[in-house]
Protein backbone atom coordinates (compact mmCIF):
# COMPACT_ATOMS: atom_id res chain seq x y z
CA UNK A 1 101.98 196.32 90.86
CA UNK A 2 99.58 196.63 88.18
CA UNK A 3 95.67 196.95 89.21
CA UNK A 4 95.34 193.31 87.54
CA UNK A 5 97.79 191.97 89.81
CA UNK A 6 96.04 191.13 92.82
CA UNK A 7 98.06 188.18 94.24
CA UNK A 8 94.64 186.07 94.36
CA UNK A 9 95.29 182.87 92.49
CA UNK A 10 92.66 180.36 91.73
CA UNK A 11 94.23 178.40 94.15
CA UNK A 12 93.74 180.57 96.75
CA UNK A 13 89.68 181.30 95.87
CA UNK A 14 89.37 177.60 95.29
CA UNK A 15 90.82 177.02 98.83
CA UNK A 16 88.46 179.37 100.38
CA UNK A 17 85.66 178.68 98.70
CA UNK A 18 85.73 174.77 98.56
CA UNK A 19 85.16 174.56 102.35
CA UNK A 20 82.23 177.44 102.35
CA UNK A 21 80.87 175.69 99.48
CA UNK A 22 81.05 172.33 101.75
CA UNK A 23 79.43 173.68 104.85
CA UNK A 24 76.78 175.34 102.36
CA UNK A 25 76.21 172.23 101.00
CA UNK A 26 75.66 170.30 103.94
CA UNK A 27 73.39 172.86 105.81
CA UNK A 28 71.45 173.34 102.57
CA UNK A 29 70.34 170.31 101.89
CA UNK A 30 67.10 169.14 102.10
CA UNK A 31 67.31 166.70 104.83
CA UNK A 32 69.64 169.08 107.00
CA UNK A 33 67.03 172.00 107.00
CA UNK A 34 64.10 169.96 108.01
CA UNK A 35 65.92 167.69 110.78
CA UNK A 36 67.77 171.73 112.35
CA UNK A 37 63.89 172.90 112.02
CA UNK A 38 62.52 169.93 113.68
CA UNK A 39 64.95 169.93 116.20
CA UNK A 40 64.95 173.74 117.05
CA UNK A 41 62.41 173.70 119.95
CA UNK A 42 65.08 171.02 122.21
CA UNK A 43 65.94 167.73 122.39
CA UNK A 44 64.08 165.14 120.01
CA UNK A 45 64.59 161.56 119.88
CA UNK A 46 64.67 159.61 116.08
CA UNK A 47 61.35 158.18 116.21
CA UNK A 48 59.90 161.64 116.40
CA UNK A 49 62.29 163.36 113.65
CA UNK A 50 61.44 160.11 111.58
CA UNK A 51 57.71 160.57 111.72
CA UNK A 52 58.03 164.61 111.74
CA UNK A 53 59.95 164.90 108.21
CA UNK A 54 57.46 163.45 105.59
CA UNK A 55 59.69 161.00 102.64
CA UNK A 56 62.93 160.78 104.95
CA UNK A 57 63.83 157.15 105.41
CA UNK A 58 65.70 155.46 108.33
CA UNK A 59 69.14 155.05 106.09
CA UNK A 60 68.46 158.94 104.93
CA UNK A 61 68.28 160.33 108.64
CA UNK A 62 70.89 158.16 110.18
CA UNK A 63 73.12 159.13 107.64
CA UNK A 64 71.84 163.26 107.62
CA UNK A 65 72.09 163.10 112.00
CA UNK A 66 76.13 161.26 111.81
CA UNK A 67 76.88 164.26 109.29
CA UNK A 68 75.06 166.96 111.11
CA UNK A 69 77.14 165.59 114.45
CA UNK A 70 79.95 165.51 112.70
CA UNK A 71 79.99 169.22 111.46
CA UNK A 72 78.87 169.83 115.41
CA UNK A 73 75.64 171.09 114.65
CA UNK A 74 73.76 168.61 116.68
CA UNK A 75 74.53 166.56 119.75
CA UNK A 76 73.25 163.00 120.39
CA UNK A 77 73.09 161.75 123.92
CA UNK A 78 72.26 158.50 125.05
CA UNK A 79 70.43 157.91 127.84
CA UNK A 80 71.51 154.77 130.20
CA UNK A 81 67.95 153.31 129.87
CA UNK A 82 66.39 149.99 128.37
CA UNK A 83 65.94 150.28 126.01
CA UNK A 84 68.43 153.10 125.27
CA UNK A 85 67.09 156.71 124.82
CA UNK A 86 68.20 158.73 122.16
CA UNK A 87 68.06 162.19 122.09
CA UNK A 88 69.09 164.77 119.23
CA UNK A 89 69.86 168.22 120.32
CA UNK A 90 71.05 171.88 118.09
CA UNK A 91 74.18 173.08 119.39
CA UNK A 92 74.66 176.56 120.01
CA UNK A 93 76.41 176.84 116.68
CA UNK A 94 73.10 175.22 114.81
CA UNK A 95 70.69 177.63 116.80
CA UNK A 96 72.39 180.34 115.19
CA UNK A 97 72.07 178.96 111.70
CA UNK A 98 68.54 178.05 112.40
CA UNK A 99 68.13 181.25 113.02
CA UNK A 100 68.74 182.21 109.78
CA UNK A 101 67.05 179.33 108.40
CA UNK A 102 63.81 180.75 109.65
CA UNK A 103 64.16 184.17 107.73
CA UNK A 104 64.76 182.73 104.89
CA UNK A 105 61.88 180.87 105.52
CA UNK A 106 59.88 184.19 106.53
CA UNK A 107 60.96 185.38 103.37
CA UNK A 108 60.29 182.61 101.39
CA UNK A 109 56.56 182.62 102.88
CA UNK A 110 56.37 186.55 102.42
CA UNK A 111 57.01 186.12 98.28
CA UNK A 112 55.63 182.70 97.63
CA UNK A 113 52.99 184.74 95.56
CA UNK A 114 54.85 186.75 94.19
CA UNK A 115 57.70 184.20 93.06
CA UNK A 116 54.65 182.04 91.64
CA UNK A 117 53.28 185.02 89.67
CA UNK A 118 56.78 185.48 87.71
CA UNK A 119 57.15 182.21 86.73
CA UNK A 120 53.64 182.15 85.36
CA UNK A 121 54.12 185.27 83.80
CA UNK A 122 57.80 183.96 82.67
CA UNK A 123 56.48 180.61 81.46
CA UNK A 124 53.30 182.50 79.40
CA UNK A 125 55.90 184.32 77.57
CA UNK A 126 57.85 181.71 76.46
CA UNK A 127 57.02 179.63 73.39
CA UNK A 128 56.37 176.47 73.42
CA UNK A 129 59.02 174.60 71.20
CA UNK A 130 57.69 172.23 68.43
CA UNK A 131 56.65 168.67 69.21
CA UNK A 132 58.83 167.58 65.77
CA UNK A 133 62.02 169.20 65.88
C-alpha cells in the first residue's frame, strides 16, 4: 500500500464529521450557550431564562430548550401544580460541556484586549478601497 493510500474516503470523513459538525453546531449557537450558562447554577423555570437572556424571544427559546432536550443536554420537569411549574435543568452530560463553555469564556475575557488591539492594528493597515470603483 502506497503512503497515499490510506483507506479514508470522503465518505468516511464526511460521515464522521457531519455529526461532530451537528452537535458543534447546536451547542455553539448563540441561544444554546446563553440558555447552558443560565441554567448552570440548577433548575430554572422559562420565565426566568426568558428575562435572563437579553433579545431571545418566546418562539426562539421554546424552540432552543425542545432542541437542547432533545440532544439530552437539558431536562424539563413539570411540576403537578396550577398552574403547572416548569423547570429546566443541565444534565450531567451539559455540565460537562458547560464546563468548557466557561474556559472558553475565561479565555475569551483574558484576550478581549488583546483580540481588540489586532483588529485595530489589522484594520489601520488596511486601505480603504475607493468610494467609485
Amino acid at each position: 500500500m502506497s503512503q497515499r493510500n490510506t483507506g479514508v474516503t470522503p465518505q468516511v470523513v464526511n460521515a464522521h464529521a457531519c455529526p461532530v459538525r451537528e452537535v458543534l453546531d447546536r451547542v455553539s449557537g448563540k441561544w444554546s450557550v446563553q440558555i447552558l450558562v443560565a441554567a448552570a447554577h440548577g433548575p430554572i423555570r422559562f420565565t426566568e431564562l426568558e428575562r435572563g437572556i437579553e433579545g431571545i424571544s418566546r418562539r426562539m427559546l421554546t424552540l432552543t430548550l425542545r432542541n437542547l432536550e432533545r440532544d439530552g443536554l437539558v431536562t424539563r420537569t413539570v411540576h403537578p401544580t396550577v398552574p403547572p411549574r416548569v423547570e429546566y435543568e443541565l444534565t450531567p452530560v451539559a455540565r460537562e460541556l458547560h464546563e468548557t463553555l466557561q474556559r472558553l469564556t475565561d479565555w475569551a475575557e483574558r484576550n478581549r484586549v488583546y483580540i481588540a488591539e489586532a483588529r485595530a492594528a489589522y484594520d489601520g493597515e488596511r486601505e480603504p478601497e475607493p468610494a467609485d470603483a
